[in-house]
C-alpha atoms as a PDB file:
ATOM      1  CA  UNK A   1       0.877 -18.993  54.036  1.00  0.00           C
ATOM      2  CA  UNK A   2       1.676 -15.229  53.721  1.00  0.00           C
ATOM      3  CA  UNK A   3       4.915 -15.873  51.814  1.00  0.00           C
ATOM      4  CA  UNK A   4       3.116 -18.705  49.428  1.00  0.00           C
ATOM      5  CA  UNK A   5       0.774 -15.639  48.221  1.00  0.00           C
ATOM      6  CA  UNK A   6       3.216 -13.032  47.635  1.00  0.00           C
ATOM      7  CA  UNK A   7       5.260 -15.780  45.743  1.00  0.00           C
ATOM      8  CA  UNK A   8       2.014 -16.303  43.445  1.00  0.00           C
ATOM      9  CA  UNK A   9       1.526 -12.720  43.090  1.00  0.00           C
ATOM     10  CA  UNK A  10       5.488 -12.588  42.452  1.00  0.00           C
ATOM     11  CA  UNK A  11       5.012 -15.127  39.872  1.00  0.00           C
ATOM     12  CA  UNK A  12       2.165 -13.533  38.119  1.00  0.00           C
ATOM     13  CA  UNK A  13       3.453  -9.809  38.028  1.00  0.00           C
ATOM     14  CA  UNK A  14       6.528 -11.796  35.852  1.00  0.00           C
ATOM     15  CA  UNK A  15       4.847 -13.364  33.726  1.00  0.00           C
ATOM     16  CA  UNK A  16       2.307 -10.085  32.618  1.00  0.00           C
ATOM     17  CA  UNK A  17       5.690  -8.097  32.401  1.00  0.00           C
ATOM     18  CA  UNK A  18       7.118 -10.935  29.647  1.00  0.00           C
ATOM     19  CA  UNK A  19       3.830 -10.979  27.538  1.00  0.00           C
ATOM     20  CA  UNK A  20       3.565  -7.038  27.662  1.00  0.00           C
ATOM     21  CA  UNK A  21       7.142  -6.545  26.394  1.00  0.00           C
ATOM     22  CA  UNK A  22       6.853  -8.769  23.524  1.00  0.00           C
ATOM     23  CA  UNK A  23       3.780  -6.525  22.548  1.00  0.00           C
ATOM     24  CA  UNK A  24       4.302  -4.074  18.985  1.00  0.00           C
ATOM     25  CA  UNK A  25       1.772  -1.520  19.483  1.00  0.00           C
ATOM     26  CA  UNK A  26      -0.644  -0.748  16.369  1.00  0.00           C
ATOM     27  CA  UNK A  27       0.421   2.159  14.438  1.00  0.00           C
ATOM     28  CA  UNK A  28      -1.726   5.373  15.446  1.00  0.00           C
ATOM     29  CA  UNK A  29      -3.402   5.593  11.824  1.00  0.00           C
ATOM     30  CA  UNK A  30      -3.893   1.483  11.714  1.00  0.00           C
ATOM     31  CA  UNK A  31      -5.781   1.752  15.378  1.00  0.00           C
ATOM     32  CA  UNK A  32      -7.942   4.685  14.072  1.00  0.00           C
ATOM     33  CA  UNK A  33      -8.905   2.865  10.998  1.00  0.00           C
ATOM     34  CA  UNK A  34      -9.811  -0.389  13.133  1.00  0.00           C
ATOM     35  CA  UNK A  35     -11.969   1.796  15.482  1.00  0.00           C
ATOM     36  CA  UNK A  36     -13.314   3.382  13.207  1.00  0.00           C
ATOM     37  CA  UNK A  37     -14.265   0.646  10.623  1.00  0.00           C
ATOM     38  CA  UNK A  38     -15.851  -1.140  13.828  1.00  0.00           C
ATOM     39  CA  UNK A  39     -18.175   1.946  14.795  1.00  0.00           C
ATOM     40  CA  UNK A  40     -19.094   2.001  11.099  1.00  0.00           C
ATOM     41  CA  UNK A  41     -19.995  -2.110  11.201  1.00  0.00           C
ATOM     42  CA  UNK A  42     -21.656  -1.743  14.611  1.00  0.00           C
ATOM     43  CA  UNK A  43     -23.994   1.227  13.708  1.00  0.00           C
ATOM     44  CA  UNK A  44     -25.033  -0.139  10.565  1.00  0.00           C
ATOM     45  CA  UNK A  45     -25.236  -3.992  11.083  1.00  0.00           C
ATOM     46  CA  UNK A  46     -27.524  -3.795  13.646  1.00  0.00           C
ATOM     47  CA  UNK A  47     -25.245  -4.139  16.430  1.00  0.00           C
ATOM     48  CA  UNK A  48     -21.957  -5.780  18.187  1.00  0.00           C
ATOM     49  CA  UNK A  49     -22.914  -9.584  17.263  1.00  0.00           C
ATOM     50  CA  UNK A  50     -23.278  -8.692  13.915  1.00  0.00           C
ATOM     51  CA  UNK A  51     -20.405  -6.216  13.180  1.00  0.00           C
ATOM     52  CA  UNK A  52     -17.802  -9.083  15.181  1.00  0.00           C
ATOM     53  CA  UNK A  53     -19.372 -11.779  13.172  1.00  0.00           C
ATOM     54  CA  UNK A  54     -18.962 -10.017   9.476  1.00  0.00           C
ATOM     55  CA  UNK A  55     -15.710  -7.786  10.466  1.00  0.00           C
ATOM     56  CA  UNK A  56     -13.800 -11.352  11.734  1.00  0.00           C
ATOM     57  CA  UNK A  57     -15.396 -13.788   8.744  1.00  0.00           C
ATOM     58  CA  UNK A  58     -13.259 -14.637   6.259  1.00  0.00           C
ATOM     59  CA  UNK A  59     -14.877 -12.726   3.067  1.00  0.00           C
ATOM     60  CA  UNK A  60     -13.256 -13.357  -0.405  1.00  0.00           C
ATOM     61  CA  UNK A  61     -14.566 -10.671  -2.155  1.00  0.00           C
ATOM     62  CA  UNK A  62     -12.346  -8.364   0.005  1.00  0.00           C
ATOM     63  CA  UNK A  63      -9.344 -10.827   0.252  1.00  0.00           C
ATOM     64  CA  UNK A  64      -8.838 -11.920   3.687  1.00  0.00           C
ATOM     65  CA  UNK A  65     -11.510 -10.909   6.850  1.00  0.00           C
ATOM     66  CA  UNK A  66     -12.583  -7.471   6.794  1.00  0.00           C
ATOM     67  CA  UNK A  67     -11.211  -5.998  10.214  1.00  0.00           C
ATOM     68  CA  UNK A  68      -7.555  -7.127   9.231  1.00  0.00           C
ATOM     69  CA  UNK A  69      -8.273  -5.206   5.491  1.00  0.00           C
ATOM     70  CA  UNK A  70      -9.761  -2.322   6.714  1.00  0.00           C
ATOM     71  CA  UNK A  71      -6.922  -2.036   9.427  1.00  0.00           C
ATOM     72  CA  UNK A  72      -4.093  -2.513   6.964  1.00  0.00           C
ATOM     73  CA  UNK A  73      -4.386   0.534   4.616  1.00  0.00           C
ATOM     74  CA  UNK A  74      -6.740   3.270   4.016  1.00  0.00           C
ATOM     75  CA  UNK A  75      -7.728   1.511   0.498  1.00  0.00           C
ATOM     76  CA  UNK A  76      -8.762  -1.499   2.412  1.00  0.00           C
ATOM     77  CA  UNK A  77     -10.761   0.547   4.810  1.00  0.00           C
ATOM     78  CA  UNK A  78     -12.594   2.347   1.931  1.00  0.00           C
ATOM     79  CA  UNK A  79     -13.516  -1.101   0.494  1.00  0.00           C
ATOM     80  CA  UNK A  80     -14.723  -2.913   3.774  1.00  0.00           C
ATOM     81  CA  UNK A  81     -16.559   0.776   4.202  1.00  0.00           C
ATOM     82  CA  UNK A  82     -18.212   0.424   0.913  1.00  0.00           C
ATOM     83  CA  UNK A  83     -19.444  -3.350   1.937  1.00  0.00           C
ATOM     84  CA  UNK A  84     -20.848  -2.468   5.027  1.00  0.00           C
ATOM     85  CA  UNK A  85     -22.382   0.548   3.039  1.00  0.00           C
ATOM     86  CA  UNK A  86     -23.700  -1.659   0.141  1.00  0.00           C
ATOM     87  CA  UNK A  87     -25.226  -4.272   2.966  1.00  0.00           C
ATOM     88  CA  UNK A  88     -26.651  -1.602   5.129  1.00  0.00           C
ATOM     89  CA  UNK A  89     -28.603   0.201   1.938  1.00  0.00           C
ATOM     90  CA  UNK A  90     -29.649  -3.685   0.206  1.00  0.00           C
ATOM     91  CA  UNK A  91     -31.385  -4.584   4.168  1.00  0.00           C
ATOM     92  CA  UNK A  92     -33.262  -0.620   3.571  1.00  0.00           C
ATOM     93  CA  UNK A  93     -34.404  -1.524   0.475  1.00  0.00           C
ATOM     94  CA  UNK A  94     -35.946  -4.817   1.670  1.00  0.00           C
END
């Protein structure tokens, strides 16, 4: 039996080695935008099921869902910002 579990553990170090190589890490100013527009959405949506629900929703207005925008360039992080913003200050007003 001993040899049967180091063969599964064999088998499972292998195969998280071939998924991690294939792996392109984010660009250090693309990460910092994601983070950052997802502390922005979770502070002022009210929280983590609302930030994931609006950051991965498809939104036209923006062109494409929000996380992927604000992640891509720092003009499509300025306009995501300015959505949450506009959202955040229409819910005060309320």
């Amino acid at each position: 039996m001993t040899s049967d579990v180091q063969g599964q553990d064999a088998i499972k170090r292998r195969s998280n080695s071939f998924f991690r190589r294939s792996r392109v890490p984010f660009a250090l100013e693309d990460a910092r935008r994601q983070g950052d527009i997802s502390q922005l959405a979770f502070l002022l949506l009210g929280g983590r099921d609302a930030a994931i629900a609006f950051l991965n929703a498809e939104n036209d207005e923006l062109g494409g869902r929000p996380l992927a925008v604000a992640t891509a360039s720092a003009e499509g992080y300025e306009q995501v910002a300015a959505a949450i913003r506009a959202w955040e200050s229409t819910r005060r007003s309320r």
